[in-house]
N, C-alpha and C. Protein backbone atom coordinates (compact mmCIF):
# COMPACT_ATOMS: atom_id res chain seq x y z
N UNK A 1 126.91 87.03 106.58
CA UNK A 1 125.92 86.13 106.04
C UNK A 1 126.61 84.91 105.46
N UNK A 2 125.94 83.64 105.60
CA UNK A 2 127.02 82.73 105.42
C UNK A 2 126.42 82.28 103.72
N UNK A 3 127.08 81.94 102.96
CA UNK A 3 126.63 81.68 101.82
C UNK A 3 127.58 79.92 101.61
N UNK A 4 126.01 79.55 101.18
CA UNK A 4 126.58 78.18 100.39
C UNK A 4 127.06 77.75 99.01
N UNK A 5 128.18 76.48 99.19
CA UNK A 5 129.07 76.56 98.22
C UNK A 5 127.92 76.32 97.01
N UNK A 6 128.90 76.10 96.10
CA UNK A 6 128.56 75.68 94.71
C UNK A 6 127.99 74.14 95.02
N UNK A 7 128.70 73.47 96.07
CA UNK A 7 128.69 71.72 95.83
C UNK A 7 127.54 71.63 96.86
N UNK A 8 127.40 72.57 97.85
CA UNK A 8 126.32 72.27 99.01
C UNK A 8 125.21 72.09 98.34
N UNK A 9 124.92 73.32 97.30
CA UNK A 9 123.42 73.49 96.48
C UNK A 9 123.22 72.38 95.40
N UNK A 10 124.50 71.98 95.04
CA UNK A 10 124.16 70.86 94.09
C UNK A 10 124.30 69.58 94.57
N UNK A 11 124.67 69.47 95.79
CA UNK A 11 124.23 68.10 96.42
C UNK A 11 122.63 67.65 97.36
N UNK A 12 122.47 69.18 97.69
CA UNK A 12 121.08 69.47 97.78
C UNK A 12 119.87 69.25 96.73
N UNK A 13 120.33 69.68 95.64
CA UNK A 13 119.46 69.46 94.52
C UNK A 13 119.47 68.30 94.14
N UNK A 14 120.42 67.62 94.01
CA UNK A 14 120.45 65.98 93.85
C UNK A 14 119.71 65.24 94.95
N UNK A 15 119.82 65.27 95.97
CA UNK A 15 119.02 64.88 97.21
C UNK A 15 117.46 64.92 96.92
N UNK A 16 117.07 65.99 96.82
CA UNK A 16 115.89 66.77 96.56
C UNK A 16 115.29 65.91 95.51
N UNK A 17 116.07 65.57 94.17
CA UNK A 17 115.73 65.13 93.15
C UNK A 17 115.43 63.61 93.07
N UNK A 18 116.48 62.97 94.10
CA UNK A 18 116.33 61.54 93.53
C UNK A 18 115.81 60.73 95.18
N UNK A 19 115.43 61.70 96.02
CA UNK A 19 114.64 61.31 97.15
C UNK A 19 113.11 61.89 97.76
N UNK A 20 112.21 60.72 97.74
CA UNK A 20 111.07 61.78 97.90
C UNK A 20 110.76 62.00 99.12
N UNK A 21 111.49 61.62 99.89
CA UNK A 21 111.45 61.91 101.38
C UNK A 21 111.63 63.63 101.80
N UNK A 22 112.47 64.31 100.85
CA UNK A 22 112.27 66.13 100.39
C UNK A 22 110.63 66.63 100.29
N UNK A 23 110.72 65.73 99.32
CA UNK A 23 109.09 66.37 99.39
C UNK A 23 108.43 66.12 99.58
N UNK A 24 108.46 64.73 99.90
CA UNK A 24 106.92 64.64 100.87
C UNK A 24 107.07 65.12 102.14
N UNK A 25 108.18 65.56 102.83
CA UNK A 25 108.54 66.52 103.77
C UNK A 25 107.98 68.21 103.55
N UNK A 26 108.28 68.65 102.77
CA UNK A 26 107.72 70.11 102.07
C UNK A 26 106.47 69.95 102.04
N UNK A 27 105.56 68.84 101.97
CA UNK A 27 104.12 68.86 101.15
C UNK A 27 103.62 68.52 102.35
N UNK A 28 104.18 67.88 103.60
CA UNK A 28 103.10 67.88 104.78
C UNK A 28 103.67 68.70 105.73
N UNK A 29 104.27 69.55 105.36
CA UNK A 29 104.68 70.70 106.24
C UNK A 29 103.42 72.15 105.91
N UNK A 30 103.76 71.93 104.30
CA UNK A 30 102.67 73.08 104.24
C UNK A 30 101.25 72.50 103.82
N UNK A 31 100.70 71.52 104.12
CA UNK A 31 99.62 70.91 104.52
C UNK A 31 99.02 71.30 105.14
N UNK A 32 100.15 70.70 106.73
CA UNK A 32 99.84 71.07 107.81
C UNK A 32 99.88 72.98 108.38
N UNK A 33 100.20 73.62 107.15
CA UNK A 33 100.27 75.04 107.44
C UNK A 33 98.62 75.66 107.29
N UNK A 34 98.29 74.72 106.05
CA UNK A 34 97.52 75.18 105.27
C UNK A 34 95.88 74.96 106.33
N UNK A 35 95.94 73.63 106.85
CA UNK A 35 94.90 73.63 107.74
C UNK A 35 95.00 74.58 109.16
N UNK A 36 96.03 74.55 109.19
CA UNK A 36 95.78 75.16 110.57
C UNK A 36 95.65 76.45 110.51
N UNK A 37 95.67 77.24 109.52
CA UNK A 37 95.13 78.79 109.15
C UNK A 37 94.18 78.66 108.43
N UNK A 38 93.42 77.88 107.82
CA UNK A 38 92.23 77.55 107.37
C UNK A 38 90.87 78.36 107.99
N UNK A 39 90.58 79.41 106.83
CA UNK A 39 89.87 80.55 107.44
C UNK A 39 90.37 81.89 107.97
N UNK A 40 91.55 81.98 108.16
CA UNK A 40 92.31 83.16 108.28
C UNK A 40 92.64 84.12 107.01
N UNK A 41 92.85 85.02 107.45
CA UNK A 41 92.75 85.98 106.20
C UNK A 41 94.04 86.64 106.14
N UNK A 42 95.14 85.89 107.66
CA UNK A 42 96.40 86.69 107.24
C UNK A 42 97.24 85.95 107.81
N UNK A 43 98.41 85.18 107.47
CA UNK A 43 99.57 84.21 107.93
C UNK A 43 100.51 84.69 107.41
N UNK A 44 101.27 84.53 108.61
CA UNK A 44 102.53 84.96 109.01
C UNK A 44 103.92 83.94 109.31
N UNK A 45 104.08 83.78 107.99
CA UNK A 45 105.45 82.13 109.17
C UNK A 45 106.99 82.61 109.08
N UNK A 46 107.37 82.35 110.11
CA UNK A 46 108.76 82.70 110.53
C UNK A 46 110.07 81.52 109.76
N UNK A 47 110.57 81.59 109.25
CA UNK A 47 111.70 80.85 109.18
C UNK A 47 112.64 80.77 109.61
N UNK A 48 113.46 79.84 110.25
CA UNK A 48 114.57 79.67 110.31
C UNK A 48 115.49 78.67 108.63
N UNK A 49 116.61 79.19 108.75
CA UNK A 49 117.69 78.35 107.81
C UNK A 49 116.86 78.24 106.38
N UNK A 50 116.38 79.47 105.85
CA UNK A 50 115.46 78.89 104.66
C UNK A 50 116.21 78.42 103.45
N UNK A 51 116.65 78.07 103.27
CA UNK A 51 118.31 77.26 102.11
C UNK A 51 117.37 77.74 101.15
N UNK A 52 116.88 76.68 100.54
CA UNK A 52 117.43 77.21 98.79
C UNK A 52 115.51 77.79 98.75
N UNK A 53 114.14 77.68 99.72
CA UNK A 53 113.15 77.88 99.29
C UNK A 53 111.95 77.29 98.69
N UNK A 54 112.28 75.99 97.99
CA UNK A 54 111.71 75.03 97.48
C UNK A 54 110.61 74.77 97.73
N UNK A 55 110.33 74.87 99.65
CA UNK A 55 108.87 74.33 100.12
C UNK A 55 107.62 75.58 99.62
N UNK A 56 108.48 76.90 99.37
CA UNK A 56 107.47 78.07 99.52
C UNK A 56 106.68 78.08 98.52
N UNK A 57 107.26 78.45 97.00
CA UNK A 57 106.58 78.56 96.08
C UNK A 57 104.98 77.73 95.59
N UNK A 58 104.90 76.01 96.25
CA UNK A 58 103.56 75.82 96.38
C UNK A 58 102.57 75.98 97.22
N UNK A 59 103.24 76.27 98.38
CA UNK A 59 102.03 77.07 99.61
C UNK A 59 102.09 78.70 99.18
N UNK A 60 102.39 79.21 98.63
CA UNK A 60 102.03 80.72 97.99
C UNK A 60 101.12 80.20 96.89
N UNK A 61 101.11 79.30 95.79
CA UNK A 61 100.16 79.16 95.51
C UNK A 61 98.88 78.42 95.46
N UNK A 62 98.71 77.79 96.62
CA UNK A 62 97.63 77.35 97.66
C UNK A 62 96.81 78.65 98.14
N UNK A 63 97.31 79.13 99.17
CA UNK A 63 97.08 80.45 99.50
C UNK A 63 96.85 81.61 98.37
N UNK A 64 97.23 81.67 96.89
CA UNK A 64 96.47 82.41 95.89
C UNK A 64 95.29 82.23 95.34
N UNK A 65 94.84 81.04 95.53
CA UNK A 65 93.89 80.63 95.52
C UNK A 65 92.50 80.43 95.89
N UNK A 66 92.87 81.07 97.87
CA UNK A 66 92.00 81.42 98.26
C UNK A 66 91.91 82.85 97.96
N UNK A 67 90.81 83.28 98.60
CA UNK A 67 89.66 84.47 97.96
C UNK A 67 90.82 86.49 98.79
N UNK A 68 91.28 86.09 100.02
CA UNK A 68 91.64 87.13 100.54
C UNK A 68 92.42 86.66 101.70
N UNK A 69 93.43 86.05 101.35
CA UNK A 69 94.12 85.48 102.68
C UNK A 69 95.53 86.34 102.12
N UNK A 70 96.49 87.17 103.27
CA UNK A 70 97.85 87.55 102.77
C UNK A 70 98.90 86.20 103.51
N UNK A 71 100.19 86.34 102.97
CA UNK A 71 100.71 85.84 103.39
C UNK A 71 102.38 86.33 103.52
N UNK A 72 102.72 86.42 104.34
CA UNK A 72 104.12 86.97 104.99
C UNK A 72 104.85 85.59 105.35
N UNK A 73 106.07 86.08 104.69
CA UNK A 73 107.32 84.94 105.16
C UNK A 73 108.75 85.41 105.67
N UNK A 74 109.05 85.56 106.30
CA UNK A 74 109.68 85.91 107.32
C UNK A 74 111.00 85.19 107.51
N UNK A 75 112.26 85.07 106.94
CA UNK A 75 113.35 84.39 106.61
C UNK A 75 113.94 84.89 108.07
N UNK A 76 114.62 83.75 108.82
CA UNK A 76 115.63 84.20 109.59
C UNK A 76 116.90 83.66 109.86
N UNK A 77 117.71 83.99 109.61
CA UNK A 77 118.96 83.59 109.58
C UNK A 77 120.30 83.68 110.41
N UNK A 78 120.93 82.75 110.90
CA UNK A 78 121.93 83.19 111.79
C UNK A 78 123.46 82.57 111.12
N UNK A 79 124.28 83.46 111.16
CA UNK A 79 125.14 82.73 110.80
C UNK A 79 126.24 82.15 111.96
């Protein structure tokens, strides 16, 4: 399993932090998650390379929100 350095995650987080091109990347990704299961009661998304996670935590709580939808995330990784 390949693990990232100390400097990868903190140059990531700096990135993340002082560019909003991160997240407005994250926010129309799971936008676009969010409509297109719109009415489903069970989503399933696959990942590849999920680094540090960042995009997940507000589409889990999008999806808590609705009434009975599950949601599975599915990390996949290659090293």
């Amino acid at each position: 399993m390949k693990h990232e350095s100390v400097a990868e995650h903190t140059n990531f987080q700096m990135l993340k932090e002082l560019s909003p091109y991160v997240k407005f990347v994250h926010f129309t990704a799971n936008q676009v998650i969010l409509e297109a299961t719109q009415g489903d009661h069970e989503v399933h998304s696959f990942i590849f390379d999920i680094m540090e996670g960042v995009q997940w935590p507000p589409l889990m709580a999008e999806v808590a929100m609705g009434k009975s939808t599950f949601l599975e995330i599915t990390a996949i990784i290659v090293d």
